[in-house]
PDB file of N, CA and C in Angstrom:
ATOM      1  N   UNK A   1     274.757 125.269 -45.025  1.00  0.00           N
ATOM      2  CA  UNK A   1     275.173 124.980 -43.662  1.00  0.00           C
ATOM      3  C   UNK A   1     276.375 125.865 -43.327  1.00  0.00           C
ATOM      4  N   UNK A   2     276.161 126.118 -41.942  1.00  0.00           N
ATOM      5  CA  UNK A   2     277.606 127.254 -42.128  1.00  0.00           C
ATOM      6  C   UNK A   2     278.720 126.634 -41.163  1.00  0.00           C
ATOM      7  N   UNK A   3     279.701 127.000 -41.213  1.00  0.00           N
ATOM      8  CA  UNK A   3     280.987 126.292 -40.816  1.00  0.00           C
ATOM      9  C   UNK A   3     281.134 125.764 -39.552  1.00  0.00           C
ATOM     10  N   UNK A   4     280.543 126.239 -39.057  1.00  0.00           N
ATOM     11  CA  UNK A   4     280.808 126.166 -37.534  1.00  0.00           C
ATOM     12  C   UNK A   4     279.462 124.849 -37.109  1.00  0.00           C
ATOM     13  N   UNK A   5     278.404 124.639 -37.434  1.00  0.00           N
ATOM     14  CA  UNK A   5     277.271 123.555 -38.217  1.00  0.00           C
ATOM     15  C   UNK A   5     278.484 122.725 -38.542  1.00  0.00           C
ATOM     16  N   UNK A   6     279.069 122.850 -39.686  1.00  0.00           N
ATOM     17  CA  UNK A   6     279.960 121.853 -40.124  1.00  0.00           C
ATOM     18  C   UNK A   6     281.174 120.993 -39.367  1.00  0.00           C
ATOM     19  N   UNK A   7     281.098 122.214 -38.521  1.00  0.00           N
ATOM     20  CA  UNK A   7     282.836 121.338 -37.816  1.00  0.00           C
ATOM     21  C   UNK A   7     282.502 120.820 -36.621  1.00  0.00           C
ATOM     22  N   UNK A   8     281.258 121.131 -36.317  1.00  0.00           N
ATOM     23  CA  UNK A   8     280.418 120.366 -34.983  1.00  0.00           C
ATOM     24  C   UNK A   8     280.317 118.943 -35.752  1.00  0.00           C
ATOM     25  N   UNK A   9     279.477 118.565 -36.536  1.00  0.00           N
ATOM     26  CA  UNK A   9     279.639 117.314 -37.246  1.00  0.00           C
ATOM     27  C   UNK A   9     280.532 116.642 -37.809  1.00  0.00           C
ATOM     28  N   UNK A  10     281.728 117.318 -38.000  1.00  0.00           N
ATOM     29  CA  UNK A  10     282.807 116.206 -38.084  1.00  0.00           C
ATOM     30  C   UNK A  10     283.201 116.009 -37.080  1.00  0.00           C
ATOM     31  N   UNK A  11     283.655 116.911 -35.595  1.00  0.00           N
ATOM     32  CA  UNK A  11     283.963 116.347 -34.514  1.00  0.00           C
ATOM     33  C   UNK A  11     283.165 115.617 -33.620  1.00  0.00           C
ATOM     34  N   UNK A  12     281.708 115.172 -33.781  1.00  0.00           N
ATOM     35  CA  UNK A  12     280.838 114.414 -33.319  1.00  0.00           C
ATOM     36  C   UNK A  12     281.216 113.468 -33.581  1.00  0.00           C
ATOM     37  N   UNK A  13     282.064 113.051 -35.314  1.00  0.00           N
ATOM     38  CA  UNK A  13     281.202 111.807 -36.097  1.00  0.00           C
ATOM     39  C   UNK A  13     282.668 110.611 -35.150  1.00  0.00           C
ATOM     40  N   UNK A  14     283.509 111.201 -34.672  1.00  0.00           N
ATOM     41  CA  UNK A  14     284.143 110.089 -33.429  1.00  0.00           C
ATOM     42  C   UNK A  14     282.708 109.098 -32.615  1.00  0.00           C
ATOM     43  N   UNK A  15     281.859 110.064 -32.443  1.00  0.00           N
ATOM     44  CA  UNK A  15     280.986 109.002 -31.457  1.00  0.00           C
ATOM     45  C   UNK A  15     279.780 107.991 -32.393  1.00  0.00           C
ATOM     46  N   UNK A  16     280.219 108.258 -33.659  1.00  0.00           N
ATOM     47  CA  UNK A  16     279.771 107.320 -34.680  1.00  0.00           C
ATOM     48  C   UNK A  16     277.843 106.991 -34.626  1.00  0.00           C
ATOM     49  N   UNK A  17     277.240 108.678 -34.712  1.00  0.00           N
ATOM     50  CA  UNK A  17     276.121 108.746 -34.697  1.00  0.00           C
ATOM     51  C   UNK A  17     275.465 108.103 -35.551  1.00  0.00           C
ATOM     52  N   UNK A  18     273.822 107.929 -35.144  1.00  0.00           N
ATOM     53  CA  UNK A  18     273.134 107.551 -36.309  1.00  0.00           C
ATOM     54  C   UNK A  18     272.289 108.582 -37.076  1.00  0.00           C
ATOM     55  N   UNK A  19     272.772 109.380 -36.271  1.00  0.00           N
ATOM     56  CA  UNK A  19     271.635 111.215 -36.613  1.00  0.00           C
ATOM     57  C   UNK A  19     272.060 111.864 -35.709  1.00  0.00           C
ATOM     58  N   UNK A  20     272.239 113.318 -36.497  1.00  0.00           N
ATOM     59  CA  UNK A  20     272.925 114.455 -36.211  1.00  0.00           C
ATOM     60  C   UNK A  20     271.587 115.365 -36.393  1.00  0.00           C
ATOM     61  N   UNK A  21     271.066 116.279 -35.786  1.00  0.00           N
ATOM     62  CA  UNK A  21     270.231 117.488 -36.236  1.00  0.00           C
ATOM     63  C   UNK A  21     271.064 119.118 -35.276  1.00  0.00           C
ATOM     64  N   UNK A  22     271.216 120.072 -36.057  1.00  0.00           N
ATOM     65  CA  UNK A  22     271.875 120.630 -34.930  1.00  0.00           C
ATOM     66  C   UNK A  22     271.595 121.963 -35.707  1.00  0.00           C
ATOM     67  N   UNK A  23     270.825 122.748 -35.102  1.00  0.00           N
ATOM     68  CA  UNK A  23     269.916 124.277 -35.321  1.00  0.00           C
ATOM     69  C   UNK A  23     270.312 125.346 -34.658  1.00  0.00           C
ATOM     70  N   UNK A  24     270.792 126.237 -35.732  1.00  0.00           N
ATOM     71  CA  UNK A  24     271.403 127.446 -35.296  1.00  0.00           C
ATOM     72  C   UNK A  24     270.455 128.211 -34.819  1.00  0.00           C
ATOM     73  N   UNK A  25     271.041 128.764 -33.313  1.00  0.00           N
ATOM     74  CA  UNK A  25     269.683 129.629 -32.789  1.00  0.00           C
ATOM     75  C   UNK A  25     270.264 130.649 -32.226  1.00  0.00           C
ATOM     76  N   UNK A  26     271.548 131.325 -32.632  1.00  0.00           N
ATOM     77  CA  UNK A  26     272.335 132.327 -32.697  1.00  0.00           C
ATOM     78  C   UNK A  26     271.715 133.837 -32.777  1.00  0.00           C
ATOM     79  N   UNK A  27     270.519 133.854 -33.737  1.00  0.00           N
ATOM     80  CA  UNK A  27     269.850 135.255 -34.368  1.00  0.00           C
ATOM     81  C   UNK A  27     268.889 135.103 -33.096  1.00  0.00           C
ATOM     82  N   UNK A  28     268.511 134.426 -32.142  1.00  0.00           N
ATOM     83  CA  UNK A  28     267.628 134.487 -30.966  1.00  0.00           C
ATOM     84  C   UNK A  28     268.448 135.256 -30.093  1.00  0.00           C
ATOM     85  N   UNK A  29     269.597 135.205 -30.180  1.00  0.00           N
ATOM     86  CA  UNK A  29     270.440 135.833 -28.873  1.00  0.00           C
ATOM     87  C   UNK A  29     271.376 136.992 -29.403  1.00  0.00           C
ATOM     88  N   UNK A  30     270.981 137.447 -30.361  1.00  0.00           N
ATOM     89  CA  UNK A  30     271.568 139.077 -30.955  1.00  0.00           C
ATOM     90  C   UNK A  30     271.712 139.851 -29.993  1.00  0.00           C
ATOM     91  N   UNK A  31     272.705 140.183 -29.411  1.00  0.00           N
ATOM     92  CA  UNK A  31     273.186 141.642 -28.469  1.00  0.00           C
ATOM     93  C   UNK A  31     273.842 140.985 -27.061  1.00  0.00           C
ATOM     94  N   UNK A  32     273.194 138.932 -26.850  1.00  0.00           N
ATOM     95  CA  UNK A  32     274.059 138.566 -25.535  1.00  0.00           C
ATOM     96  C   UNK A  32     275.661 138.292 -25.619  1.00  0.00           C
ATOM     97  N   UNK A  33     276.321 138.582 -24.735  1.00  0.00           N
ATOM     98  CA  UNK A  33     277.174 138.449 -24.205  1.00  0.00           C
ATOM     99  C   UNK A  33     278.103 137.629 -25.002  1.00  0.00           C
ATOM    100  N   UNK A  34     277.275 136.381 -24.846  1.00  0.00           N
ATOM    101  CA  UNK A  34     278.548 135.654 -25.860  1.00  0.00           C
ATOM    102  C   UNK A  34     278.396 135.943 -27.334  1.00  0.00           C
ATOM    103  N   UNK A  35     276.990 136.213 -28.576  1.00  0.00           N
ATOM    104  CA  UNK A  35     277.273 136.187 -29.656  1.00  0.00           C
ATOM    105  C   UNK A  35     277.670 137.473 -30.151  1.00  0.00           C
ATOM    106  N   UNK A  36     277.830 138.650 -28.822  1.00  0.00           N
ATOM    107  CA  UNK A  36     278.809 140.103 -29.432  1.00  0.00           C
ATOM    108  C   UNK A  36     280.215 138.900 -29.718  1.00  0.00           C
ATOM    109  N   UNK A  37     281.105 137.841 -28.755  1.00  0.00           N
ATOM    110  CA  UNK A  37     282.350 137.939 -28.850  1.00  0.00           C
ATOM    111  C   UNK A  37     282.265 136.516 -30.115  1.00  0.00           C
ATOM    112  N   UNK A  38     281.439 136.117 -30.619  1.00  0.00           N
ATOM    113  CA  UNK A  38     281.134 135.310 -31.717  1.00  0.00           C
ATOM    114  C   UNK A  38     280.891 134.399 -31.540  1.00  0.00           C
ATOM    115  N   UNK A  39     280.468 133.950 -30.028  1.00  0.00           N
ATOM    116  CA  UNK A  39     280.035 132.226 -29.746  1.00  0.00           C
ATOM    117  C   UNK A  39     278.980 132.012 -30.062  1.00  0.00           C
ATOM    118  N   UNK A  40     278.447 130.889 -30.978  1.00  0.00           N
ATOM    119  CA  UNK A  40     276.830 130.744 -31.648  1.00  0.00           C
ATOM    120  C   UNK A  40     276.203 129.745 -30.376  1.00  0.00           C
ATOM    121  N   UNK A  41     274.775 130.389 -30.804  1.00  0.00           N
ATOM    122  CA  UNK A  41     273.672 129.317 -29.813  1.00  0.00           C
ATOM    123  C   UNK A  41     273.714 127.974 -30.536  1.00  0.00           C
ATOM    124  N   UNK A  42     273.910 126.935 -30.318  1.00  0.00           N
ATOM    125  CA  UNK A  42     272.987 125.888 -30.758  1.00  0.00           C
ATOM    126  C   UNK A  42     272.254 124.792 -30.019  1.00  0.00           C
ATOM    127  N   UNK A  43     271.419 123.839 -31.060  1.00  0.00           N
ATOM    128  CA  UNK A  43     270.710 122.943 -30.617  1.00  0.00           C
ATOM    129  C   UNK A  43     271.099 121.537 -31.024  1.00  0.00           C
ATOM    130  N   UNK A  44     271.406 120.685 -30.436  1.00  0.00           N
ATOM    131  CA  UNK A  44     271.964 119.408 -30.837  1.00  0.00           C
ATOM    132  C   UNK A  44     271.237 118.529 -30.953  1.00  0.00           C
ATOM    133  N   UNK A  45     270.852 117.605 -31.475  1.00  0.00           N
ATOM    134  CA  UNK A  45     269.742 116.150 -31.159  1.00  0.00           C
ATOM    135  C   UNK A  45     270.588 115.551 -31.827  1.00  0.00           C
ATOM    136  N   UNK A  46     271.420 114.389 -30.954  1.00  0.00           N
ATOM    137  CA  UNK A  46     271.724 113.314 -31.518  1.00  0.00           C
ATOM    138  C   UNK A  46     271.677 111.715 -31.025  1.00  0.00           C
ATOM    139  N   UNK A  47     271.806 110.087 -32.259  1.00  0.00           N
ATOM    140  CA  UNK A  47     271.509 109.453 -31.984  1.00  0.00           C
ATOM    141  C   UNK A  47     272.691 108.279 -32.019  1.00  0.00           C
ATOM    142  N   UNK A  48     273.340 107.874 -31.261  1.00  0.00           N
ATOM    143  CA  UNK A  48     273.801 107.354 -31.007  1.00  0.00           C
ATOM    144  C   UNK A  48     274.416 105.921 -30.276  1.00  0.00           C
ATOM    145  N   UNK A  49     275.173 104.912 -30.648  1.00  0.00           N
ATOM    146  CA  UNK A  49     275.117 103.908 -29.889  1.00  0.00           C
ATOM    147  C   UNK A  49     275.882 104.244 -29.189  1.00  0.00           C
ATOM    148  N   UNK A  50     277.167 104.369 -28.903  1.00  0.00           N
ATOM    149  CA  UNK A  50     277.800 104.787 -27.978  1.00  0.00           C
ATOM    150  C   UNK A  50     277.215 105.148 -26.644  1.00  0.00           C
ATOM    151  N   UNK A  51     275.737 105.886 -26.808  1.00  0.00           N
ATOM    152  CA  UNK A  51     275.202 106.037 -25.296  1.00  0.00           C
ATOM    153  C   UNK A  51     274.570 105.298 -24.794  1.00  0.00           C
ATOM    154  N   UNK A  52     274.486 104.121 -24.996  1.00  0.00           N
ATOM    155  CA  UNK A  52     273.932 103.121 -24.490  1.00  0.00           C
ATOM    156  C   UNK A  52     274.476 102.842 -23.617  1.00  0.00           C
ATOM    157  N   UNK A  53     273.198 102.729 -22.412  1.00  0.00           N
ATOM    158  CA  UNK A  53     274.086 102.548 -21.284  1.00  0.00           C
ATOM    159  C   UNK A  53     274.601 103.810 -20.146  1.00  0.00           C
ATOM    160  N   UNK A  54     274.934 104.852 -20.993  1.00  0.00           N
ATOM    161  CA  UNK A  54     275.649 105.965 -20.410  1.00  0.00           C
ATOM    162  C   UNK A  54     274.210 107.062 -19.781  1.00  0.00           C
ATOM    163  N   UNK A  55     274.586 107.428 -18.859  1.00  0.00           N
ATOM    164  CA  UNK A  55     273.726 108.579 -18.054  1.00  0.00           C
ATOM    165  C   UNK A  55     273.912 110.001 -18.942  1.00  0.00           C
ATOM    166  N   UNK A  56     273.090 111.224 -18.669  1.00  0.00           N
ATOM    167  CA  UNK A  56     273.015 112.290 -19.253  1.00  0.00           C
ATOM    168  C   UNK A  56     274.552 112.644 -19.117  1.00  0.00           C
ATOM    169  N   UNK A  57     274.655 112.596 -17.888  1.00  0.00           N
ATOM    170  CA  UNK A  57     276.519 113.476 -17.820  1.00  0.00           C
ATOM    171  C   UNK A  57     277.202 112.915 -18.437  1.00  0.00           C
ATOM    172  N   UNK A  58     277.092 111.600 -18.511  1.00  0.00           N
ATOM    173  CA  UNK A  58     278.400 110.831 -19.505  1.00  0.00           C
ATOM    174  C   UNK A  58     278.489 110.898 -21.060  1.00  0.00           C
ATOM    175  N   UNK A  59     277.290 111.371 -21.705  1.00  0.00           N
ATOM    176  CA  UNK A  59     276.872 111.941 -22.867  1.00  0.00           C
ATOM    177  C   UNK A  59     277.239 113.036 -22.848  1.00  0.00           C
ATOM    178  N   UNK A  60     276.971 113.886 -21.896  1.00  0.00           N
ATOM    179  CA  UNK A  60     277.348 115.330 -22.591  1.00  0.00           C
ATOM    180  C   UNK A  60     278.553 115.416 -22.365  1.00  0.00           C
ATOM    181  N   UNK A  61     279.719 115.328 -21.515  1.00  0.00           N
ATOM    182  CA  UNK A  61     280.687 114.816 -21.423  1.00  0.00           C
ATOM    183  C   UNK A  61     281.898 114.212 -22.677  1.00  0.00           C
ATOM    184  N   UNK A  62     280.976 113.247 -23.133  1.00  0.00           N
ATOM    185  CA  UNK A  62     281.554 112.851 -24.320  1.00  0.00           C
ATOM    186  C   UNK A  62     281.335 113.624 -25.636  1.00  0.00           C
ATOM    187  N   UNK A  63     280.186 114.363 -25.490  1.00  0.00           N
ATOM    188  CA  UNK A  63     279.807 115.522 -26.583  1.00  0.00           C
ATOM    189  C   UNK A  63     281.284 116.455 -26.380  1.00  0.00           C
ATOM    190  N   UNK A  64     281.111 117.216 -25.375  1.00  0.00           N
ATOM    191  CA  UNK A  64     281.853 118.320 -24.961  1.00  0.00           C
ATOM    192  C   UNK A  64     283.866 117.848 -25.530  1.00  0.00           C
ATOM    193  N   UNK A  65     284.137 116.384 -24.734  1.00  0.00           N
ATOM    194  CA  UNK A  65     285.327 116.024 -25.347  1.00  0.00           C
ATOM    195  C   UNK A  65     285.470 116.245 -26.785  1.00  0.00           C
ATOM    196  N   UNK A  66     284.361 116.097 -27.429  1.00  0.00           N
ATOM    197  CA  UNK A  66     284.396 115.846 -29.136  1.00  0.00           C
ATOM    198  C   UNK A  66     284.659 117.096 -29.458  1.00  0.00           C
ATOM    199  N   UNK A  67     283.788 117.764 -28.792  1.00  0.00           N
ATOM    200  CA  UNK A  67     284.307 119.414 -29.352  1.00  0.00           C
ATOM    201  C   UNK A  67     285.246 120.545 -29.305  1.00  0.00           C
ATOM    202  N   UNK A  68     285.450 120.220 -28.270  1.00  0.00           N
ATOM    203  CA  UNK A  68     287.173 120.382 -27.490  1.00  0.00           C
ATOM    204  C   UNK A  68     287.223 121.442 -27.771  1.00  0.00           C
ATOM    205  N   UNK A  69     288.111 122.179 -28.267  1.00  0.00           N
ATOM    206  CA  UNK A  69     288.315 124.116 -27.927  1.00  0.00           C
ATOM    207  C   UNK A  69     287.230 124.875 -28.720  1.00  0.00           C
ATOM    208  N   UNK A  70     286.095 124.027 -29.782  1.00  0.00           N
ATOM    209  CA  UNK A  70     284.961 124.712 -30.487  1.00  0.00           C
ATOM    210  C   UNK A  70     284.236 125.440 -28.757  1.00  0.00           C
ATOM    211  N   UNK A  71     283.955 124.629 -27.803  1.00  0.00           N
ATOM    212  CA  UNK A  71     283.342 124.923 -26.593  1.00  0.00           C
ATOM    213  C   UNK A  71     283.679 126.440 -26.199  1.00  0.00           C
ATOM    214  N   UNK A  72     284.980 126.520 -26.594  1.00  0.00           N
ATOM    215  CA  UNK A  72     285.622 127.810 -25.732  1.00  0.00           C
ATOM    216  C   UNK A  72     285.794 129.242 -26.812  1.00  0.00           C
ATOM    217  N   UNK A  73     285.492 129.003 -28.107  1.00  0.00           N
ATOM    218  CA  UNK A  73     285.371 129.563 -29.033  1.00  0.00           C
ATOM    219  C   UNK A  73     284.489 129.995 -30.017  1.00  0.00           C
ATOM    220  N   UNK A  74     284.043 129.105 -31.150  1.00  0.00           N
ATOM    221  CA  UNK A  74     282.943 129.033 -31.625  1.00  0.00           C
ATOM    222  C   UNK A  74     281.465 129.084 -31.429  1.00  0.00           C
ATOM    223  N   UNK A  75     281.274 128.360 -29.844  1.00  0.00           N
ATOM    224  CA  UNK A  75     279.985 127.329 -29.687  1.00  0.00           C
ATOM    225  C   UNK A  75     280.211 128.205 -27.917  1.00  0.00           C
ATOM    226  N   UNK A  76     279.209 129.187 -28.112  1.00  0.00           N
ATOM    227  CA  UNK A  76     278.818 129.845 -26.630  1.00  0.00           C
ATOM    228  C   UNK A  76     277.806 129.068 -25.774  1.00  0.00           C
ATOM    229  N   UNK A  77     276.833 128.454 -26.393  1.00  0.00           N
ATOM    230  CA  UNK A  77     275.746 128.020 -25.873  1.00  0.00           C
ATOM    231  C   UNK A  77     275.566 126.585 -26.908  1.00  0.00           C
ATOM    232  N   UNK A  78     275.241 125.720 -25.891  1.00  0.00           N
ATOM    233  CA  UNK A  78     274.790 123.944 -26.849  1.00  0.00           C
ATOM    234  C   UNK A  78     273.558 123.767 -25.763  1.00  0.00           C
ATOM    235  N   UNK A  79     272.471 123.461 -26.399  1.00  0.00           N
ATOM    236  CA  UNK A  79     271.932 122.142 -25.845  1.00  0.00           C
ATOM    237  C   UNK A  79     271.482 121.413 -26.729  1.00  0.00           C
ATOM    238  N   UNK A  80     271.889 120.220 -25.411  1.00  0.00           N
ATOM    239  CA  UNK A  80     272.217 118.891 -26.106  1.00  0.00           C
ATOM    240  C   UNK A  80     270.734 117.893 -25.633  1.00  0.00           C
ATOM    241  N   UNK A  81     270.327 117.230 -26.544  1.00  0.00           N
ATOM    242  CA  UNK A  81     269.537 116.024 -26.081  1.00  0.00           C
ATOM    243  C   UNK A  81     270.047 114.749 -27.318  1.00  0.00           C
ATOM    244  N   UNK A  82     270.620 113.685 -26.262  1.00  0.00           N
ATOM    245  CA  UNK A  82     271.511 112.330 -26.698  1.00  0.00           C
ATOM    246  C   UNK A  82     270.921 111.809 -26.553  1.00  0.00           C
ATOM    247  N   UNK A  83     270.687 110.353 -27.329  1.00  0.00           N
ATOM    248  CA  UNK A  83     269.908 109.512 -27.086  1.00  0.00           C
ATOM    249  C   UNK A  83     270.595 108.428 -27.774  1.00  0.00           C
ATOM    250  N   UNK A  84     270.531 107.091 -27.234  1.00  0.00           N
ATOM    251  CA  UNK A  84     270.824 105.488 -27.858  1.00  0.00           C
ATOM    252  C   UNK A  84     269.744 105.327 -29.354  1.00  0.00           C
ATOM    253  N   UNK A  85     269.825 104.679 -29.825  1.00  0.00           N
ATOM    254  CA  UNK A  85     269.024 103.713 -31.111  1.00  0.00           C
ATOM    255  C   UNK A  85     267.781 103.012 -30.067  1.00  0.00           C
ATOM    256  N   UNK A  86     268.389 102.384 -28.964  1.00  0.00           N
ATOM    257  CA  UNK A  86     267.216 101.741 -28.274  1.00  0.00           C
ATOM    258  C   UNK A  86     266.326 102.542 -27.748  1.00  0.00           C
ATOM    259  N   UNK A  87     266.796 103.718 -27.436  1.00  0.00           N
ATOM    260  CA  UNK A  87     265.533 105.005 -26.437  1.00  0.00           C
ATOM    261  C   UNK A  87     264.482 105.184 -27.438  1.00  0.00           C
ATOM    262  N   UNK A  88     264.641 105.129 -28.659  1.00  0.00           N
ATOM    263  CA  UNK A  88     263.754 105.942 -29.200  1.00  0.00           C
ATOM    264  C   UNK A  88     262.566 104.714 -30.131  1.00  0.00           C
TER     265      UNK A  88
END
């Protein structure tokens, strides 16, 4: 797993997931814009109670808080799909 994989999951684990999956898709975007200045693509799927209840924006929202300056550095591109224990 490489570091940046890694430090996404410890700053998630505030929203006290039940599953984390999160796929580097960085080597898809070789030559754009953001991964010349080193921001990686990724893919998030996570499961969570905390979103219960909460709308898409208020999830990603609370994703984005968790990650805090990774957003502006590390992590060029996220998508995210959140989901409760009950959605699924």
């Amino acid at each position: 797993m490489n570091d940046t994989i890694a430090e996404i999951k410890s700053r998630l684990a505030v929203l006290a997931p039940e599953n984390i999956e999160i796929i580097d898709e960085s080597a898809q975007h070789a030559g754009h814009a953001g991964a010349r200045s080193g921001g990686g693509h990724y893919q998030l799927t996570i499961i969570a109670p905390t979103f219960q209840g909460q709308n898409i924006v208020a999830r990603h929202r609370a994703i984005y808080q968790a990650l805090g300056d990774l957003m502006q550095t590390r992590v060029h591109a996220l998508s995210i799909t959140a989901y409760s224990p009950e959605e699924l």
